[in-house]
C-alpha atoms as a PDB file:
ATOM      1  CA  UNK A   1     101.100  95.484 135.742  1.00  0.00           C
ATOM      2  CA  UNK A   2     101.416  98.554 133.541  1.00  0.00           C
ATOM      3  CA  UNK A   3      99.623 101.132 135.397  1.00  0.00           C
ATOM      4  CA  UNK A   4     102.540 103.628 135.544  1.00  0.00           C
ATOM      5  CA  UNK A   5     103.726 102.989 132.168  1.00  0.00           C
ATOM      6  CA  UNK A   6      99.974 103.413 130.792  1.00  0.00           C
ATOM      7  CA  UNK A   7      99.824 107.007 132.988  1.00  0.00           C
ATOM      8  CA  UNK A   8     103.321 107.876 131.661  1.00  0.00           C
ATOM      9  CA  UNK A   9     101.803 108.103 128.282  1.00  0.00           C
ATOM     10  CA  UNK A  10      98.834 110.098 129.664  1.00  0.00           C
ATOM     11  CA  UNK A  11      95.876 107.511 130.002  1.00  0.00           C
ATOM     12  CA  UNK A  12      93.639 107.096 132.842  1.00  0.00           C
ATOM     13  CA  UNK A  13      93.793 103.549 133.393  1.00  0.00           C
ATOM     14  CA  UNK A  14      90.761 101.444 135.205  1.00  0.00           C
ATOM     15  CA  UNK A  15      93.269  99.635 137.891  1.00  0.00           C
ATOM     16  CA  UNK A  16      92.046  95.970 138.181  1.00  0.00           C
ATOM     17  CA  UNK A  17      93.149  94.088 141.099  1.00  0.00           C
ATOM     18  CA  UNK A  18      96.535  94.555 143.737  1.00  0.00           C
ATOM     19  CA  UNK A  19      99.699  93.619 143.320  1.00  0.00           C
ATOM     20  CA  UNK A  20     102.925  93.924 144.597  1.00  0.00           C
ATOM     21  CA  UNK A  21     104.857  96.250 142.138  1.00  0.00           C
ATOM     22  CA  UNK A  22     108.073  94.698 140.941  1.00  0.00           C
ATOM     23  CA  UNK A  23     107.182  90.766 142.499  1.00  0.00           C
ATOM     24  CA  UNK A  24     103.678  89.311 140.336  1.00  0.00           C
ATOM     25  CA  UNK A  25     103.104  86.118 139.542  1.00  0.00           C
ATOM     26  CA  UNK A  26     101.525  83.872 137.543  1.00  0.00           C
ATOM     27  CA  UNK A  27      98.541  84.247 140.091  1.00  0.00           C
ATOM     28  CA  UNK A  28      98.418  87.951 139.248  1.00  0.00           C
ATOM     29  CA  UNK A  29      98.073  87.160 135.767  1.00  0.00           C
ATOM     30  CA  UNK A  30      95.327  84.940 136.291  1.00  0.00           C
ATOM     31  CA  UNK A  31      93.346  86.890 138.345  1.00  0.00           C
ATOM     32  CA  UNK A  32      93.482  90.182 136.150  1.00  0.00           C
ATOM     33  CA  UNK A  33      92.225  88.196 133.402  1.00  0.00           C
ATOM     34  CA  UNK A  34      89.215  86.624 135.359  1.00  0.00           C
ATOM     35  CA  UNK A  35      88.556  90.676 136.654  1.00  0.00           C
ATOM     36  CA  UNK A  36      88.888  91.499 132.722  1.00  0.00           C
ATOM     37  CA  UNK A  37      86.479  88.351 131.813  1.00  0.00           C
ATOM     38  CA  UNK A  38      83.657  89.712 135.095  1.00  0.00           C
ATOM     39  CA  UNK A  39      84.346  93.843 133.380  1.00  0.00           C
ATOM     40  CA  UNK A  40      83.387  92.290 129.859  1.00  0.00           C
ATOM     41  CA  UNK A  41      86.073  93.674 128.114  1.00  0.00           C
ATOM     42  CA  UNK A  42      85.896  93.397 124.471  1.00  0.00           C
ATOM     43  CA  UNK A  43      90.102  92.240 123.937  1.00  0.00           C
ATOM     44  CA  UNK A  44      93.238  91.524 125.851  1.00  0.00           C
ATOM     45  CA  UNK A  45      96.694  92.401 124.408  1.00  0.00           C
ATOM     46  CA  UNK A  46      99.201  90.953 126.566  1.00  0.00           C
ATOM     47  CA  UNK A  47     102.987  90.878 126.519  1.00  0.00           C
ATOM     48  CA  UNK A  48     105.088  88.396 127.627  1.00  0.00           C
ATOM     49  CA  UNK A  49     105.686  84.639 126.379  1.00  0.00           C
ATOM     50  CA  UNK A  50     103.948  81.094 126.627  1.00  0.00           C
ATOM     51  CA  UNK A  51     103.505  80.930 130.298  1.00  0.00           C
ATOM     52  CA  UNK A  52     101.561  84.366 130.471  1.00  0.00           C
ATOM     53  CA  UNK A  53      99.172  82.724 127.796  1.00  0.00           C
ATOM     54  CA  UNK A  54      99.073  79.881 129.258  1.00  0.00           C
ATOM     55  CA  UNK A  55      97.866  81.098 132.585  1.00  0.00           C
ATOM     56  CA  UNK A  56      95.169  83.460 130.464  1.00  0.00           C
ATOM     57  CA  UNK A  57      94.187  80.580 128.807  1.00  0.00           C
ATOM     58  CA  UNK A  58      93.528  78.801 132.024  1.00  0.00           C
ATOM     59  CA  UNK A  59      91.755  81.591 133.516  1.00  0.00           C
ATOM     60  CA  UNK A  60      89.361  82.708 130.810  1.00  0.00           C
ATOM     61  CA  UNK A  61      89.664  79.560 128.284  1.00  0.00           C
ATOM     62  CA  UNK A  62      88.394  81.256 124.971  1.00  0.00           C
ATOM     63  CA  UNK A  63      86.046  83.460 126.066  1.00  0.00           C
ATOM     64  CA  UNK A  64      87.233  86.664 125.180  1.00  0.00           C
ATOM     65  CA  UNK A  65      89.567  87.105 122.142  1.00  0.00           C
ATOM     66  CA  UNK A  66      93.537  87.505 123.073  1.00  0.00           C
ATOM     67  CA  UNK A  67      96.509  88.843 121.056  1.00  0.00           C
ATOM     68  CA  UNK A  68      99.849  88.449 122.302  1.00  0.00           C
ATOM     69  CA  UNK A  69     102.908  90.902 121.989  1.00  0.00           C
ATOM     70  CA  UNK A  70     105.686  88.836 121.639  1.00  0.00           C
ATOM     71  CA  UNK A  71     108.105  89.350 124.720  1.00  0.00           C
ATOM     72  CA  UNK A  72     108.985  86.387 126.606  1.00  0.00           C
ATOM     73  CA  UNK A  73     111.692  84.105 126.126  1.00  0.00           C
ATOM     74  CA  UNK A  74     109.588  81.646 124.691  1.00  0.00           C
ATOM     75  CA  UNK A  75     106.760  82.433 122.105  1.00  0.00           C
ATOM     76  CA  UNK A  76     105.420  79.370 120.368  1.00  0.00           C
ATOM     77  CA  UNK A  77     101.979  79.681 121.134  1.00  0.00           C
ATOM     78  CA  UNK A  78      99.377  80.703 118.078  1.00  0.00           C
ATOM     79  CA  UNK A  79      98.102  83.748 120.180  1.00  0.00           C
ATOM     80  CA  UNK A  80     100.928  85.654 119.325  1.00  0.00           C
ATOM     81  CA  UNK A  81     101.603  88.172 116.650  1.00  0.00           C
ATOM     82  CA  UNK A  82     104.927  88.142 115.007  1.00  0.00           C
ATOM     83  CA  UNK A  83     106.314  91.428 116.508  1.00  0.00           C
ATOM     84  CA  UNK A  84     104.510  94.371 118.815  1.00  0.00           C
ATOM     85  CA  UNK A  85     103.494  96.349 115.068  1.00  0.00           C
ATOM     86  CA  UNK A  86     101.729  93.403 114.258  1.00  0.00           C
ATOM     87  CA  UNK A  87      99.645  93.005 117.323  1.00  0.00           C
ATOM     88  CA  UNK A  88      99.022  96.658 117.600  1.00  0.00           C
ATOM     89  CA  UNK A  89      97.819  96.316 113.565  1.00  0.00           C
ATOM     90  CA  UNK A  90      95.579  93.135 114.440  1.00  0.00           C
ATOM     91  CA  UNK A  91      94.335  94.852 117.890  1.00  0.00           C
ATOM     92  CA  UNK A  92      93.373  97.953 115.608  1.00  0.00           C
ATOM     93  CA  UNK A  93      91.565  95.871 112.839  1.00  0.00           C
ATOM     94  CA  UNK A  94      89.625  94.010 115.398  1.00  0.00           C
ATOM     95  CA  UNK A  95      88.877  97.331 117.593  1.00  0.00           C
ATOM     96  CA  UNK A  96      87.818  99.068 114.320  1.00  0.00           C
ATOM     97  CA  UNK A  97      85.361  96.343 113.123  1.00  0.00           C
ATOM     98  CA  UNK A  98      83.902  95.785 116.792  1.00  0.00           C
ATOM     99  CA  UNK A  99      83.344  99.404 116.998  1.00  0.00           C
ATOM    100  CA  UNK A 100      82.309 101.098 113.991  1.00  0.00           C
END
């Protein structure tokens, strides 16, 4: 769930979990962000739409803050910023302020 495009771009990704490439689920989704929640990350950017935050939601409630890149077919949900510059400003500003 974004390994190759993350090492396409030259990062060295952690890989979290095991999926089958091309066929997750909702499950998938879950569990990455429960394995993000035990790693103590400090943010998770997701893309996708209302069911991707809703199953984020239900696995990590509002422990860990959550921006969403607007790319499903439905986007209604607060957690979202209003196009993929937006989130990447808001993911900066937070990163920035957590960090230095």
């Amino acid at each position: 769930m974004g390994e190759d495009e993350a090492i396409s771009v030259s990062f060295s990704p952690l890989v979290i979990g095991n999926i089958t490439p091309g066929k997750t689920i909702a499950e998938d989704t879950k569990q990455a962000a429960k394995e993000m929640k035990k790693l103590k990350v400090d943010l998770i950017v997701f893309c996708g739409g209302d069911g991707t935050a809703c199953d984020i939601y239900e696995a990590i409630g509002d422990s860990i803050p959550v921006i969403g890149v607007p790319t499903g077919v439905k986007m209604h949900s607060v957690v979202f910023a209003v196009n993929p510059k937006a989130a990447a400003e808001v993911a900066i500003k937070f990163l920035t302020e957590v960090f230095l």
